[in-house]
Protein backbone atom coordinates (compact mmCIF):
# COMPACT_ATOMS: atom_id res chain seq x y z
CA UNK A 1 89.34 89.97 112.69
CA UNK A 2 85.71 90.01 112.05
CA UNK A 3 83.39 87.06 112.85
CA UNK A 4 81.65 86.71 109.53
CA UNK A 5 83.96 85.98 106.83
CA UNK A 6 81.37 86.38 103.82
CA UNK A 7 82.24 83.78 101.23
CA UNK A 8 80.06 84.77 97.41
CA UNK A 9 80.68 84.35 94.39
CA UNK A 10 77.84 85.44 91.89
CA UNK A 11 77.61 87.75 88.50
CA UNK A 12 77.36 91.44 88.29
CA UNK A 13 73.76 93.01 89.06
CA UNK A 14 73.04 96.28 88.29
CA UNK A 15 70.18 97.53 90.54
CA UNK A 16 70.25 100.29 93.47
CA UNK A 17 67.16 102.96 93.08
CA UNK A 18 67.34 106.39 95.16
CA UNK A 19 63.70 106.71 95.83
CA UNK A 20 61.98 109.81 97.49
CA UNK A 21 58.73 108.30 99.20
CA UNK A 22 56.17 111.18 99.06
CA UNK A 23 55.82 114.85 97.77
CA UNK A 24 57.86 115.93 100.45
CA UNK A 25 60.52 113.24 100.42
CA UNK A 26 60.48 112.75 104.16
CA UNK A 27 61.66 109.23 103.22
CA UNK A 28 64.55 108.40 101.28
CA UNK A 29 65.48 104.43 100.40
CA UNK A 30 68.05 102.85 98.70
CA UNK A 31 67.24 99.20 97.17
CA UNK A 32 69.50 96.82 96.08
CA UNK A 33 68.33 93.72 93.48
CA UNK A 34 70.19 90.53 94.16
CA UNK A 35 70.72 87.72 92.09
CA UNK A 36 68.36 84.32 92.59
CA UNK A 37 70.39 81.33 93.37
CA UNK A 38 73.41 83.00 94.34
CA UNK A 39 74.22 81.62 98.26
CA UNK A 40 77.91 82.00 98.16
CA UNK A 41 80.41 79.40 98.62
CA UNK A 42 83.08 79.05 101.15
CA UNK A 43 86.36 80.67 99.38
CA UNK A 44 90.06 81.03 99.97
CA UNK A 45 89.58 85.21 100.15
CA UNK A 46 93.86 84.99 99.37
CA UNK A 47 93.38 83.39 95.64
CA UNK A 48 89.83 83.58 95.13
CA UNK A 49 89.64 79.71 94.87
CA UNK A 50 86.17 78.07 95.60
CA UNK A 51 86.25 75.41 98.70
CA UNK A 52 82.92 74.06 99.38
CA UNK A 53 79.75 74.75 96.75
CA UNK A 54 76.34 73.94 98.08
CA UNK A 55 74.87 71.18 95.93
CA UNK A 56 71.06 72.06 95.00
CA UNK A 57 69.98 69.16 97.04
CA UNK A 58 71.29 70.82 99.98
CA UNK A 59 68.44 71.95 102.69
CA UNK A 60 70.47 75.49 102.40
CA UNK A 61 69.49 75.93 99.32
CA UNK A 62 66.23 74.21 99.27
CA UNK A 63 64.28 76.17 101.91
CA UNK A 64 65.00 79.49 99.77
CA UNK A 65 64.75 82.10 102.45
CA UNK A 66 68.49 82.12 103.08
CA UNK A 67 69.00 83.64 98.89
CA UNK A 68 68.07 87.23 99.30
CA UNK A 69 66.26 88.72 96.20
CA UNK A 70 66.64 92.20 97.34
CA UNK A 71 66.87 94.72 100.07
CA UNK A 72 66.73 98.26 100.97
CA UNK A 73 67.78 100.61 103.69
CA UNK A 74 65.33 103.99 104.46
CA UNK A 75 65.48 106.91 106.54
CA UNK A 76 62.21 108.82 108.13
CA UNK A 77 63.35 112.10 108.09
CA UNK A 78 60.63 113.14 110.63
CA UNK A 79 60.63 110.14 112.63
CA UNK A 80 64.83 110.05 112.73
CA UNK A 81 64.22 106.29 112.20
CA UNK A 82 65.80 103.73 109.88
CA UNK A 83 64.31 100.48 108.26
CA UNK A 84 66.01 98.18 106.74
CA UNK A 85 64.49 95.24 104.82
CA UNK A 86 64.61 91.86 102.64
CA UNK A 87 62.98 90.03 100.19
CA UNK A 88 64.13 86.52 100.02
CA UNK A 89 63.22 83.42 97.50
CA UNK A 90 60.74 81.70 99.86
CA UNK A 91 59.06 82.49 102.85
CA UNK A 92 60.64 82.51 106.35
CA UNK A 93 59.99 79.61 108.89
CA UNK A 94 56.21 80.42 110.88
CA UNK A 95 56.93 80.77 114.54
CA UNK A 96 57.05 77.40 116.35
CA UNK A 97 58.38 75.73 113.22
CA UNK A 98 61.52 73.46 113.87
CA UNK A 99 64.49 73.84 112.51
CA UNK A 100 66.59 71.29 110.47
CA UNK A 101 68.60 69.15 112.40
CA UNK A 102 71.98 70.43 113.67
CA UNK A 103 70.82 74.34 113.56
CA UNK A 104 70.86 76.43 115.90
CA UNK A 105 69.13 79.94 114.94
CA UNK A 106 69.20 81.76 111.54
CA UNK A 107 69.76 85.41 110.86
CA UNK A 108 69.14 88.15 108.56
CA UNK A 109 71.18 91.06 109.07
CA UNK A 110 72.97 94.21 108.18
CA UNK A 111 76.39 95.39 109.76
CA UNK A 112 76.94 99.08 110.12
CA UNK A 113 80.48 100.11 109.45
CA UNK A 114 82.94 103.07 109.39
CA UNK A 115 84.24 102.27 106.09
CA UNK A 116 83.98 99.33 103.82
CA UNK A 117 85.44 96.46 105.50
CA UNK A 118 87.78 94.63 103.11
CA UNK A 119 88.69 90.86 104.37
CA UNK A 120 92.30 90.58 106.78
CA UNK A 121 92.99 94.74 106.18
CA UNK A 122 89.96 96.29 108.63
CA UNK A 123 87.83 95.63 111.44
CA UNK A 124 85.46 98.88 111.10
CA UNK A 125 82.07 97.35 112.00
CA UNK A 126 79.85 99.13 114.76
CA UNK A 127 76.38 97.66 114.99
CA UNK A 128 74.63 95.02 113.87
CA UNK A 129 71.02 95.02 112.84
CA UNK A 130 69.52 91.55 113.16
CA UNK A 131 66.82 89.13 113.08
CA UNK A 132 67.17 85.90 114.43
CA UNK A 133 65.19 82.99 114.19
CA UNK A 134 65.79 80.19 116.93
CA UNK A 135 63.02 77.30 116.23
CA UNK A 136 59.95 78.91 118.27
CA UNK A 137 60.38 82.67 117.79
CA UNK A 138 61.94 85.51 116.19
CA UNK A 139 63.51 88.65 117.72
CA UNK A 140 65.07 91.88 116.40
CA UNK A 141 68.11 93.00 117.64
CA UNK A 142 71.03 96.21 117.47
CA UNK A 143 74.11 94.17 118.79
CA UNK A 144 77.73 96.51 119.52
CA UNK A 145 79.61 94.42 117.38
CA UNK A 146 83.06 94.61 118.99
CA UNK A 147 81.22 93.94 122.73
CA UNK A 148 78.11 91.57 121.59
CA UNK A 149 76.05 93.23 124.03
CA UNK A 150 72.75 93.46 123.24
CA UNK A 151 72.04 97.23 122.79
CA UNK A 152 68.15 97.27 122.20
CA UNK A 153 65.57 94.91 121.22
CA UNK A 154 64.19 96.01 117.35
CA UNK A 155 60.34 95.91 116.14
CA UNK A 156 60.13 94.05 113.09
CA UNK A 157 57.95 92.34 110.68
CA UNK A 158 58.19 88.83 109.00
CA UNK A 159 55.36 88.62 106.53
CA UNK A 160 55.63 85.57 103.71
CA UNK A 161 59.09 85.99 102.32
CA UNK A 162 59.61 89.50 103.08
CA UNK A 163 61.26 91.12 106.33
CA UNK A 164 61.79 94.77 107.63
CA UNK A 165 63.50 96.10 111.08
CA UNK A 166 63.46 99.15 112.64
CA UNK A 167 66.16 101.04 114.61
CA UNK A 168 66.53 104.95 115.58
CA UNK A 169 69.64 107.13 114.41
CA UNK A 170 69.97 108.26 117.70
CA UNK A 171 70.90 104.39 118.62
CA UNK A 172 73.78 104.22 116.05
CA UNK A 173 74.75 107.61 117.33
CA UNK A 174 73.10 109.58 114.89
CA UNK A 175 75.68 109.11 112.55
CA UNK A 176 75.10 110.79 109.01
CA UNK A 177 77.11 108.71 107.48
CA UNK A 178 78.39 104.87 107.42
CA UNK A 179 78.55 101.74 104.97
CA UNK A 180 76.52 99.02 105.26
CA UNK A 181 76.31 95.54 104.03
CA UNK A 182 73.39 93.21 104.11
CA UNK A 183 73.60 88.86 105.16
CA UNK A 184 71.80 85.98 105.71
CA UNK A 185 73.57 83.33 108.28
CA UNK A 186 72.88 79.82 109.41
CA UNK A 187 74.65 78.64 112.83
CA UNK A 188 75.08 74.95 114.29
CA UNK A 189 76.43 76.28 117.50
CA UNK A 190 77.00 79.56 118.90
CA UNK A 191 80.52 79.99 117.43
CA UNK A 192 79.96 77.76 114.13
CA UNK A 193 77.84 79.25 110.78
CA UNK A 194 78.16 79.92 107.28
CA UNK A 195 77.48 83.02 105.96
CA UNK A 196 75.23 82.70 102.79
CA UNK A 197 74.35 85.28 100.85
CA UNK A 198 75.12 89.45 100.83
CA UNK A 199 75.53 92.39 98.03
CA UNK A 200 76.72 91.05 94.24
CA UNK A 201 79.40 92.84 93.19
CA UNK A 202 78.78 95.84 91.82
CA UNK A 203 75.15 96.08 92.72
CA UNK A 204 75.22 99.80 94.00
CA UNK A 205 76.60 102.80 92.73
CA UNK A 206 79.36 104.04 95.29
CA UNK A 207 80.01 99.95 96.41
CA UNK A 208 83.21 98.77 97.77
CA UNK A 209 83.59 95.28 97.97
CA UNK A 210 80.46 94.05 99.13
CA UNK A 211 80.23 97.88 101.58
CA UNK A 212 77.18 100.24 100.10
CA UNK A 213 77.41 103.86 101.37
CA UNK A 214 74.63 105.90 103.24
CA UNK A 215 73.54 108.49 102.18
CA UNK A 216 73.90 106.77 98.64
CA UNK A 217 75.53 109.19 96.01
């Protein structure tokens, strides 16, 4: 059963671009818009019924950089490398800057999966691409999701309220095709978190549940 059940429940945003970057479109991105002050609440996934809503006065929902605005996933043709990134509503914590009480680290991912993963059918998730935040520093990361090993440590970039990470094809296997799903976390402990916010429904052409295909079609 997968370890992040993703609990969201927002309106329908109708955003994904296929962009060629350059004359020669050695780049191709796919960007996803995402609504503002959408962090989803916990839900009963069997009748859609809402358990726990975050009240605004809530330091989730105050510090902003948990409520992703939008993000993208490209490919450097040339370079065989992938970046994914994320705009979120405020900036992320500066290095050395506590967290709240009774957090542990923060992340801003995207899992890599076989197929769309659909909650208590599948468990097709590879990789995870990460950035976590513990309190002093920051550190990008390609975890084997069914293991947790660490596979490689990722250069990234945290500037204002924007993110990016960078990971080869060859370290995913050089697959030429997957689904992937963006997230931003919050964990008390290393087992306990709350996922907060991922892809509206029907954000991307070609989504399934909250899954977007690569290459987009």
């Amino acid at each position: 059963m997968r370890k992040a059940i993703v609990g969201i429940l927002s309106a329908i945003v109708v955003g994904l671009l296929l962009v060629p970057n350059g004359v020669s479109a050695r780049t191709v991105s796919t960007v996803v818009q995402d609504m503002r002050g959408d962090l989803g609440p916990k839900m009963d996934f069997s009748t859609g019924e809402v358990l726990v809503a975050w009240p605004d006065e809530m330091v989730l929902q105050k510090v902003g950089y948990f409520d992703i605005l939008s993000f993208s996933l490209s490919y450097a043709k040339k370079e065989a490398t992938y970046t994914f990134a994320m705009n979120v509503a405020n900036a992320l914590p500066s290095p050395g800057t506590p967290l709240p009480d009774g957090w542990k680290f923060l992340t801003w991912l995207m899992w890599i999966e076989t197929e769309p993963w659909i909650y208590g059918v599948n468990d097709p998730t590879l990789y995870v691409v990460q950035l976590i935040y513990d309190g002093s520093a920051y550190v990008g990361q390609l975890e084997d999701y069914r293991t947790g090993v660490v596979l490689e440590t990722l250069p990234f970039e945290v500037t204002g309220s924007a993110l990016q990470i960078e990971f080869s094809a060859g370290s995913i296997g050089a697959m030429e095709s997957f689904w992937w799903m963006p997230c931003t976390v919050v964990n008390w402990s290393a087992a306990g978190y709350w996922d907060l916010d991922t892809t509206d429904p029907g954000a991307a052409p070609g989504q399934v549940v909250w899954d977007i295909p690569w290459p987009s079609p």
